[in-house]
PDB file of N, CA and C in Angstrom:
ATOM      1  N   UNK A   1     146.362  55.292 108.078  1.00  0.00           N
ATOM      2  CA  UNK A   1     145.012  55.737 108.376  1.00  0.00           C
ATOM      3  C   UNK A   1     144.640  56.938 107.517  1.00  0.00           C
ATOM      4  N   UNK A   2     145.795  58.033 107.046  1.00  0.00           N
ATOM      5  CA  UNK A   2     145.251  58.974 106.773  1.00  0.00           C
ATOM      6  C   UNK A   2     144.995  58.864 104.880  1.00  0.00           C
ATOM      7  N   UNK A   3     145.915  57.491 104.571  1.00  0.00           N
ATOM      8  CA  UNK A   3     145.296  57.287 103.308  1.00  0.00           C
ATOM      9  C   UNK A   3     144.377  56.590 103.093  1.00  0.00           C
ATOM     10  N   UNK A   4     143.489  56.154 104.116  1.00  0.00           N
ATOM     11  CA  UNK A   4     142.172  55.457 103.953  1.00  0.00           C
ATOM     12  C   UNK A   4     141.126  56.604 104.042  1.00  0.00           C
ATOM     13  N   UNK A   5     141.441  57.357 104.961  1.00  0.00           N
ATOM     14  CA  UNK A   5     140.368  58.530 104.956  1.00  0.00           C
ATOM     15  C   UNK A   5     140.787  59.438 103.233  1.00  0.00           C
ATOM     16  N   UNK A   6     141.569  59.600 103.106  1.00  0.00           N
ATOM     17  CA  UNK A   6     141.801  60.350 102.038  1.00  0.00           C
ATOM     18  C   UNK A   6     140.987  59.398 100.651  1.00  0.00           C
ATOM     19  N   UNK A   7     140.966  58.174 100.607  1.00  0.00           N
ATOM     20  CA  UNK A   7     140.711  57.568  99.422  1.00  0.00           C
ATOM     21  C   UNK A   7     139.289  57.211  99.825  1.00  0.00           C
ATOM     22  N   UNK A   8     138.984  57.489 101.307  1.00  0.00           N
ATOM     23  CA  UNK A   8     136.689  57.351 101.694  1.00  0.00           C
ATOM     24  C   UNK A   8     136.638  58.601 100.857  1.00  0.00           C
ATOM     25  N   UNK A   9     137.192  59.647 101.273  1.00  0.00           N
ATOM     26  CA  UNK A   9     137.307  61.273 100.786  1.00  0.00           C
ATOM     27  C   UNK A   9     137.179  61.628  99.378  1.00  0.00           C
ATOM     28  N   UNK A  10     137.536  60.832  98.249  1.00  0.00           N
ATOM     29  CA  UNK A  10     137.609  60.815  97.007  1.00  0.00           C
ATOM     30  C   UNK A  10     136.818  59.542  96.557  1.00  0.00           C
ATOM     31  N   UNK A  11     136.341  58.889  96.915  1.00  0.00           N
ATOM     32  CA  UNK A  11     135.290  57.914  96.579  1.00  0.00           C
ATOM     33  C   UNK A  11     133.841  58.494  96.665  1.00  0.00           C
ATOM     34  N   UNK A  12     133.563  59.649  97.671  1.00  0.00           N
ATOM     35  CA  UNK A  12     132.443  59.948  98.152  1.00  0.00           C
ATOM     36  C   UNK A  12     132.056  61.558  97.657  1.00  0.00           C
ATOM     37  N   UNK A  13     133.467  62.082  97.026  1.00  0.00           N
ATOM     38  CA  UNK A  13     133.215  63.392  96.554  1.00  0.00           C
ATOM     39  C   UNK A  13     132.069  63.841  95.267  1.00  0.00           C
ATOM     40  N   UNK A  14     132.170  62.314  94.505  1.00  0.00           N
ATOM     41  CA  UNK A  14     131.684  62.605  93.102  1.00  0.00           C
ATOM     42  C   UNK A  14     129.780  62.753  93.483  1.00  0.00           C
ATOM     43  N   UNK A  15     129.420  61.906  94.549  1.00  0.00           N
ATOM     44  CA  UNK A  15     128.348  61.888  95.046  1.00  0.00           C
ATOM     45  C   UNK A  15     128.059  63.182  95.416  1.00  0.00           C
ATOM     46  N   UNK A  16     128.840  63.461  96.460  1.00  0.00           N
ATOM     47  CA  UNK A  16     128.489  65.118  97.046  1.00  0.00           C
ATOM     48  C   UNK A  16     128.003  65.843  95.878  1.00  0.00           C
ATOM     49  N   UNK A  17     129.165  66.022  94.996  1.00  0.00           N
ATOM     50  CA  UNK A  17     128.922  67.020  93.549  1.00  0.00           C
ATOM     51  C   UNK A  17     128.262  66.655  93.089  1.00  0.00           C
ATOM     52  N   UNK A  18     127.106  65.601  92.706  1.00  0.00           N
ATOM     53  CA  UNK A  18     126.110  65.975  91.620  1.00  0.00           C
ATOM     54  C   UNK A  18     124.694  65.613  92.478  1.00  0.00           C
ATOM     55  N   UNK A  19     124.990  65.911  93.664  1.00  0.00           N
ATOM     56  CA  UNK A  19     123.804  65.485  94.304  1.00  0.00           C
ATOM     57  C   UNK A  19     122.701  66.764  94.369  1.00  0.00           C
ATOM     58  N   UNK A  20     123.244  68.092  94.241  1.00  0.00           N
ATOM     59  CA  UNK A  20     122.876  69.253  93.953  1.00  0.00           C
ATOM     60  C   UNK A  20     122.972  69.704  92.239  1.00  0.00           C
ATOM     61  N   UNK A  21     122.910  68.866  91.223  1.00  0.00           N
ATOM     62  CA  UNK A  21     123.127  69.504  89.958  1.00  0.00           C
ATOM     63  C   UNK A  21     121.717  70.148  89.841  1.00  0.00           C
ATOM     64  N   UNK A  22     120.565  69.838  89.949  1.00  0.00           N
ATOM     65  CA  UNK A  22     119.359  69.850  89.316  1.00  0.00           C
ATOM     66  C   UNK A  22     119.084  71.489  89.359  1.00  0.00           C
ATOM     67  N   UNK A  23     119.279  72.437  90.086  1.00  0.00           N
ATOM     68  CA  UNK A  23     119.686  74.111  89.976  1.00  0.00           C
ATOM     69  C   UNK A  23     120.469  74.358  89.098  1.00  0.00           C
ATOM     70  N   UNK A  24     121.541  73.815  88.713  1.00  0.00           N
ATOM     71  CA  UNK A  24     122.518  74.039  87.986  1.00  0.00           C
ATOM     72  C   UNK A  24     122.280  73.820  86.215  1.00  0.00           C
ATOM     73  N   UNK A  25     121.779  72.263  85.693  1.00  0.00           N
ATOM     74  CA  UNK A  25     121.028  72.108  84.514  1.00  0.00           C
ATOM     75  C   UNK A  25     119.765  72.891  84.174  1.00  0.00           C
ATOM     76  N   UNK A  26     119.269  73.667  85.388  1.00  0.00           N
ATOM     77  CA  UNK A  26     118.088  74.475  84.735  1.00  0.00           C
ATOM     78  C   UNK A  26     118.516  75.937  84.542  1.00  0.00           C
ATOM     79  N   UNK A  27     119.694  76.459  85.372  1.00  0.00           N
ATOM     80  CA  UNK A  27     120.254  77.731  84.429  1.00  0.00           C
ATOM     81  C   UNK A  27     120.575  77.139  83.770  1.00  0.00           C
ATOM     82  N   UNK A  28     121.259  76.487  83.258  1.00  0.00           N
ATOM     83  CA  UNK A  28     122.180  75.823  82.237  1.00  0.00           C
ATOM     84  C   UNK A  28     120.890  75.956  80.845  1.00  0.00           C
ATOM     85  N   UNK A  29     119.613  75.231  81.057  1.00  0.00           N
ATOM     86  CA  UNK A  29     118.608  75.193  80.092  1.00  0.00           C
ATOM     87  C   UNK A  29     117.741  76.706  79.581  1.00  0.00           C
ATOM     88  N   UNK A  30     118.090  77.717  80.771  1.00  0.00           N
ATOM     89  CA  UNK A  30     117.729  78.894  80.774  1.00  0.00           C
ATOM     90  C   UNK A  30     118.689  79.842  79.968  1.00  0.00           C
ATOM     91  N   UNK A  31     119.571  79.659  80.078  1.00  0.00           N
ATOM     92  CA  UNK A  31     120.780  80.154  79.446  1.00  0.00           C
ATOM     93  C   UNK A  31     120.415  80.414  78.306  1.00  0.00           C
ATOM     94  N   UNK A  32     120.427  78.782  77.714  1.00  0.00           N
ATOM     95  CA  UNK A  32     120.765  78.270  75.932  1.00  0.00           C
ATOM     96  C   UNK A  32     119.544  78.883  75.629  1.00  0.00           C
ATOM     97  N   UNK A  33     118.133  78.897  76.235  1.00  0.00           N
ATOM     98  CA  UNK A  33     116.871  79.379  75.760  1.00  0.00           C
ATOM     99  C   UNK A  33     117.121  80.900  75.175  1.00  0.00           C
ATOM    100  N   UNK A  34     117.805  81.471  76.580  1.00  0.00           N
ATOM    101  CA  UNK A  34     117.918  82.890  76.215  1.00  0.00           C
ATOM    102  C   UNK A  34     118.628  83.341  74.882  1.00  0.00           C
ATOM    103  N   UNK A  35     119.619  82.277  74.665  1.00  0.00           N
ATOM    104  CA  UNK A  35     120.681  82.442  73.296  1.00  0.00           C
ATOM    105  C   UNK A  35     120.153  81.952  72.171  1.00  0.00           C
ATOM    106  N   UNK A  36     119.239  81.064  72.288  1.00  0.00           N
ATOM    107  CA  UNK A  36     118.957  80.587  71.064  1.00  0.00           C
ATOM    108  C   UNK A  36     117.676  81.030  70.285  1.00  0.00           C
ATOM    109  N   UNK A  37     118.185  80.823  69.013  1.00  0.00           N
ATOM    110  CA  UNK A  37     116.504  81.737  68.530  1.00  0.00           C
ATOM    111  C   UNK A  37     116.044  81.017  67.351  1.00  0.00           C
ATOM    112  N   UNK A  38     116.719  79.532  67.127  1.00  0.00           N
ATOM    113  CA  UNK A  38     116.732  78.679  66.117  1.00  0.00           C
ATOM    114  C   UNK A  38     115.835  77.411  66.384  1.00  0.00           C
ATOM    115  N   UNK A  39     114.511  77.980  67.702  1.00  0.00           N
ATOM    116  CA  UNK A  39     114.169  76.435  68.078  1.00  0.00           C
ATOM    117  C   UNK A  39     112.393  76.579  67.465  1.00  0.00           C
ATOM    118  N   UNK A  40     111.781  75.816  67.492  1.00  0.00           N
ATOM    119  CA  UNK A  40     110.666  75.673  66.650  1.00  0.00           C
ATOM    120  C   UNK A  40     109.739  75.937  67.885  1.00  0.00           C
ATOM    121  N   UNK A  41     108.501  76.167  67.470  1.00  0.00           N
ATOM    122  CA  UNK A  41     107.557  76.597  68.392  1.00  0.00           C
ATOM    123  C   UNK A  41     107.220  75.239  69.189  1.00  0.00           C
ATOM    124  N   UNK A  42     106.841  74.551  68.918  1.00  0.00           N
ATOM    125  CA  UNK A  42     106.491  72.827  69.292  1.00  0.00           C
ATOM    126  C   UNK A  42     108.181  72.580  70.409  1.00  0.00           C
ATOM    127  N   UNK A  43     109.189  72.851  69.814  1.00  0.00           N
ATOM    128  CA  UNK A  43     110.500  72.423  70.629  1.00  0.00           C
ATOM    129  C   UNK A  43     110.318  73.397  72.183  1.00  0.00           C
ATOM    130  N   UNK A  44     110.325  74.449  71.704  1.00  0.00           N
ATOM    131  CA  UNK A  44     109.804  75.494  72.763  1.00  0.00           C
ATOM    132  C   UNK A  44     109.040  75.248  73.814  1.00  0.00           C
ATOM    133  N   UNK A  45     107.779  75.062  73.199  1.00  0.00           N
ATOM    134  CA  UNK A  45     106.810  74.322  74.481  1.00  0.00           C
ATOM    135  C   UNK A  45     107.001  73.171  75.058  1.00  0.00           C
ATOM    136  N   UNK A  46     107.787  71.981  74.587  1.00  0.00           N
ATOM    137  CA  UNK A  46     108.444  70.853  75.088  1.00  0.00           C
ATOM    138  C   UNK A  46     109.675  70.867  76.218  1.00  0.00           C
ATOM    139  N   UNK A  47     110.584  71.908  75.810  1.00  0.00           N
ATOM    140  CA  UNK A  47     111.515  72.049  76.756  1.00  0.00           C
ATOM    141  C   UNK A  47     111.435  72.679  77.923  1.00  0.00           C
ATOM    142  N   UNK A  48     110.225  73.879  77.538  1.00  0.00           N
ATOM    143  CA  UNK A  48     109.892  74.194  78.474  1.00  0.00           C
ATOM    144  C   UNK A  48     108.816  73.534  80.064  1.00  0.00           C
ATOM    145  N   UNK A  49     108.053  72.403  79.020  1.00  0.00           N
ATOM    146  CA  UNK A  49     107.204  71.742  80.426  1.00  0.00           C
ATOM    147  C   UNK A  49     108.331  71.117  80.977  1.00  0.00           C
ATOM    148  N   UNK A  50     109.632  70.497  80.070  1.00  0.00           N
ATOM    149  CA  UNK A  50     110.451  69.170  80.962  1.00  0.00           C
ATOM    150  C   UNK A  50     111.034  70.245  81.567  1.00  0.00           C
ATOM    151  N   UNK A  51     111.902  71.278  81.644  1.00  0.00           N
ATOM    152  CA  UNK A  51     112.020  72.200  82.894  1.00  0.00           C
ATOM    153  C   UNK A  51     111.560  72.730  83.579  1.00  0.00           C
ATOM    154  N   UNK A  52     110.276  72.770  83.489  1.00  0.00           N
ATOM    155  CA  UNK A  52     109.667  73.081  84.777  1.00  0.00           C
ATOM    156  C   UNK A  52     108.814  71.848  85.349  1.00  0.00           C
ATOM    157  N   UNK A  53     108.475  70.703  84.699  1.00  0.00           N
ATOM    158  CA  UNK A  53     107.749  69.123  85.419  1.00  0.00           C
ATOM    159  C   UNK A  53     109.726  68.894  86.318  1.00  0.00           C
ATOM    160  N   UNK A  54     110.907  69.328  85.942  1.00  0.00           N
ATOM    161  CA  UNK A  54     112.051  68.792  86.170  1.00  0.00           C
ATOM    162  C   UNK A  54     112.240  69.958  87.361  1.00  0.00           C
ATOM    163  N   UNK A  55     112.130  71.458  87.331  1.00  0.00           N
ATOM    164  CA  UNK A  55     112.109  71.974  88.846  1.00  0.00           C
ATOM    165  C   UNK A  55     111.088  71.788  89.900  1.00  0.00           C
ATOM    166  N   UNK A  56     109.723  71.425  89.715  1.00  0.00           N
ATOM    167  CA  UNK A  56     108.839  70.987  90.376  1.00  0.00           C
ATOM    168  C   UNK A  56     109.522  69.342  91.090  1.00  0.00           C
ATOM    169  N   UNK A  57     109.988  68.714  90.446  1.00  0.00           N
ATOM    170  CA  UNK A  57     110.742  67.463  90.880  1.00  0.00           C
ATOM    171  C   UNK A  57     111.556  67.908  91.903  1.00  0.00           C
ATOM    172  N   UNK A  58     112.658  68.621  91.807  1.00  0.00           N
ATOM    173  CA  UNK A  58     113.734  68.991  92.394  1.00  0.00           C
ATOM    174  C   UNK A  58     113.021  69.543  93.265  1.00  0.00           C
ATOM    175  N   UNK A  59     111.729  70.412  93.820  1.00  0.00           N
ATOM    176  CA  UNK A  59     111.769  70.995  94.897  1.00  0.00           C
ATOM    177  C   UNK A  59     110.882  70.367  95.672  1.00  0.00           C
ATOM    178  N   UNK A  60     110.387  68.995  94.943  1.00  0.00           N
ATOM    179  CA  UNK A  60     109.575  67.842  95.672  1.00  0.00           C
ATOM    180  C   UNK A  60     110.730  66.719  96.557  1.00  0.00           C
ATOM    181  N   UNK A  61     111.628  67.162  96.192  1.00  0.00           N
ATOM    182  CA  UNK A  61     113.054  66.600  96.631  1.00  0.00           C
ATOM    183  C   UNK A  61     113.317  65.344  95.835  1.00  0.00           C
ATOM    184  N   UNK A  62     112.749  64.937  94.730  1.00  0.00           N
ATOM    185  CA  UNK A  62     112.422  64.206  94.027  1.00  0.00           C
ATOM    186  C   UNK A  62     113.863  63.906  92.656  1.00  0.00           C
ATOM    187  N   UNK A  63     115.388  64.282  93.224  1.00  0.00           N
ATOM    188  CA  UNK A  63     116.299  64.971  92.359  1.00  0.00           C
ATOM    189  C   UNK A  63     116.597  63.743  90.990  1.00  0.00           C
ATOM    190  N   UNK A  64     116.489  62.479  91.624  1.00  0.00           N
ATOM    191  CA  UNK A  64     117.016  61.769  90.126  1.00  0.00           C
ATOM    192  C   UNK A  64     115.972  61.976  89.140  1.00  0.00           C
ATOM    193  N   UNK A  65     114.849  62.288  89.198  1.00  0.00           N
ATOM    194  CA  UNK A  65     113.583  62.354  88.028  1.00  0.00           C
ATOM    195  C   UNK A  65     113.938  63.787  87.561  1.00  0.00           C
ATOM    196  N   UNK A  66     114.151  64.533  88.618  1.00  0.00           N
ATOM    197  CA  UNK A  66     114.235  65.975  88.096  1.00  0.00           C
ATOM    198  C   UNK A  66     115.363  66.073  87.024  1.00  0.00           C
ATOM    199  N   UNK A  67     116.869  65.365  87.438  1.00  0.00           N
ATOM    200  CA  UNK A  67     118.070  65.135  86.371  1.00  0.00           C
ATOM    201  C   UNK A  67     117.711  65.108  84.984  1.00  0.00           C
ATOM    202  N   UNK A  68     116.943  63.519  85.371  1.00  0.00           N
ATOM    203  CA  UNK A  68     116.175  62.849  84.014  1.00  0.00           C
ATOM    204  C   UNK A  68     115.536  64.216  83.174  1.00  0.00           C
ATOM    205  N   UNK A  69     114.470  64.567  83.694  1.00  0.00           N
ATOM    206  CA  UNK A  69     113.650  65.623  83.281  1.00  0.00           C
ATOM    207  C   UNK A  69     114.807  66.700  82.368  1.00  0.00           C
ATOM    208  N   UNK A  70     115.263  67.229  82.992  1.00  0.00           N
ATOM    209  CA  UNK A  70     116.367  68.393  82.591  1.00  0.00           C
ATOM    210  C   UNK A  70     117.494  67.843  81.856  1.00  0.00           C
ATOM    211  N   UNK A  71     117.425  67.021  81.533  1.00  0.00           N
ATOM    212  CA  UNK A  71     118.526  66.208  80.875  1.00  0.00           C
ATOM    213  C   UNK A  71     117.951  65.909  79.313  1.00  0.00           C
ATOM    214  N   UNK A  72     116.680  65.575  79.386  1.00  0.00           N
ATOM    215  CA  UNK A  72     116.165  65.618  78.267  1.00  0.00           C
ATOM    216  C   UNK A  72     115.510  66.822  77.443  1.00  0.00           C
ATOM    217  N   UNK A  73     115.639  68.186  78.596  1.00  0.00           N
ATOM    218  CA  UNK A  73     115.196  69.377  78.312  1.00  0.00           C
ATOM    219  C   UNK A  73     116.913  69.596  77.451  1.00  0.00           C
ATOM    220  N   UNK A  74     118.017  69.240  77.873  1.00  0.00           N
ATOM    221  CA  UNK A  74     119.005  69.549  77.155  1.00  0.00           C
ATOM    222  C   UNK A  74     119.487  68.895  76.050  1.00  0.00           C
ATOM    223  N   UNK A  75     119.015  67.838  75.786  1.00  0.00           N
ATOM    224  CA  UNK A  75     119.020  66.464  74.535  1.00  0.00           C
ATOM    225  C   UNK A  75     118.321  67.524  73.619  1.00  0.00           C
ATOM    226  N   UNK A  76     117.176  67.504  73.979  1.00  0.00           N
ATOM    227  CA  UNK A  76     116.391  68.404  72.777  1.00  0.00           C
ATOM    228  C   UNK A  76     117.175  69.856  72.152  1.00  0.00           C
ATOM    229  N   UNK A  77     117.979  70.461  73.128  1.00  0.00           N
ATOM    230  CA  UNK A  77     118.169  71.615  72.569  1.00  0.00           C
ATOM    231  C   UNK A  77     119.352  71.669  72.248  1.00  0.00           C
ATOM    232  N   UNK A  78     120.450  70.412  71.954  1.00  0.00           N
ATOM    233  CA  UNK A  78     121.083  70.238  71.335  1.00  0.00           C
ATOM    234  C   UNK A  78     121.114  69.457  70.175  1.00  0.00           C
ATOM    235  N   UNK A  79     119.884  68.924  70.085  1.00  0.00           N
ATOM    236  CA  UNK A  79     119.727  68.272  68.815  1.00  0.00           C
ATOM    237  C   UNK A  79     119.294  69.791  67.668  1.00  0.00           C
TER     238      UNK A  79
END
């Protein structure tokens, strides 16, 4: 029994953990902004609406669009 609960326990963890990322990718996007000084004015204003159209998501409870959103705020600023 206690290795069935242990292996529900680790099947269901990965869910827990990224079910809250969407706080986490927008310091994450706040960060690199603050460090970087190599981004173009046009990149700038782009990353900046998808992080904030992507925290407006997240506090609409709206979290897989918000991911999306902030995910592509970080595509860009690693390209």
């Amino acid at each position: 029994m206690s290795k069935f609960l242990l292996m529900i326990f680790i099947l269901f963890m990965p869910l827990k953990a990224f079910a809250n990322s969407c706080p986490i990718l927008i310091k994450e996007i706040d960060k690199i902004l603050e460090e970087t000084k190599q981004i173009s004015k046009e990149q700038l204003i782009e990353i900046k609406q998808l992080r904030d159209q992507g925290e407006k998501a997240h506090k609409e409870g709206d979290h897989k669009e918000s991911e999306e959103l902030l995910k592509q705020a970080l595509d860009l600023l690693d390209s």
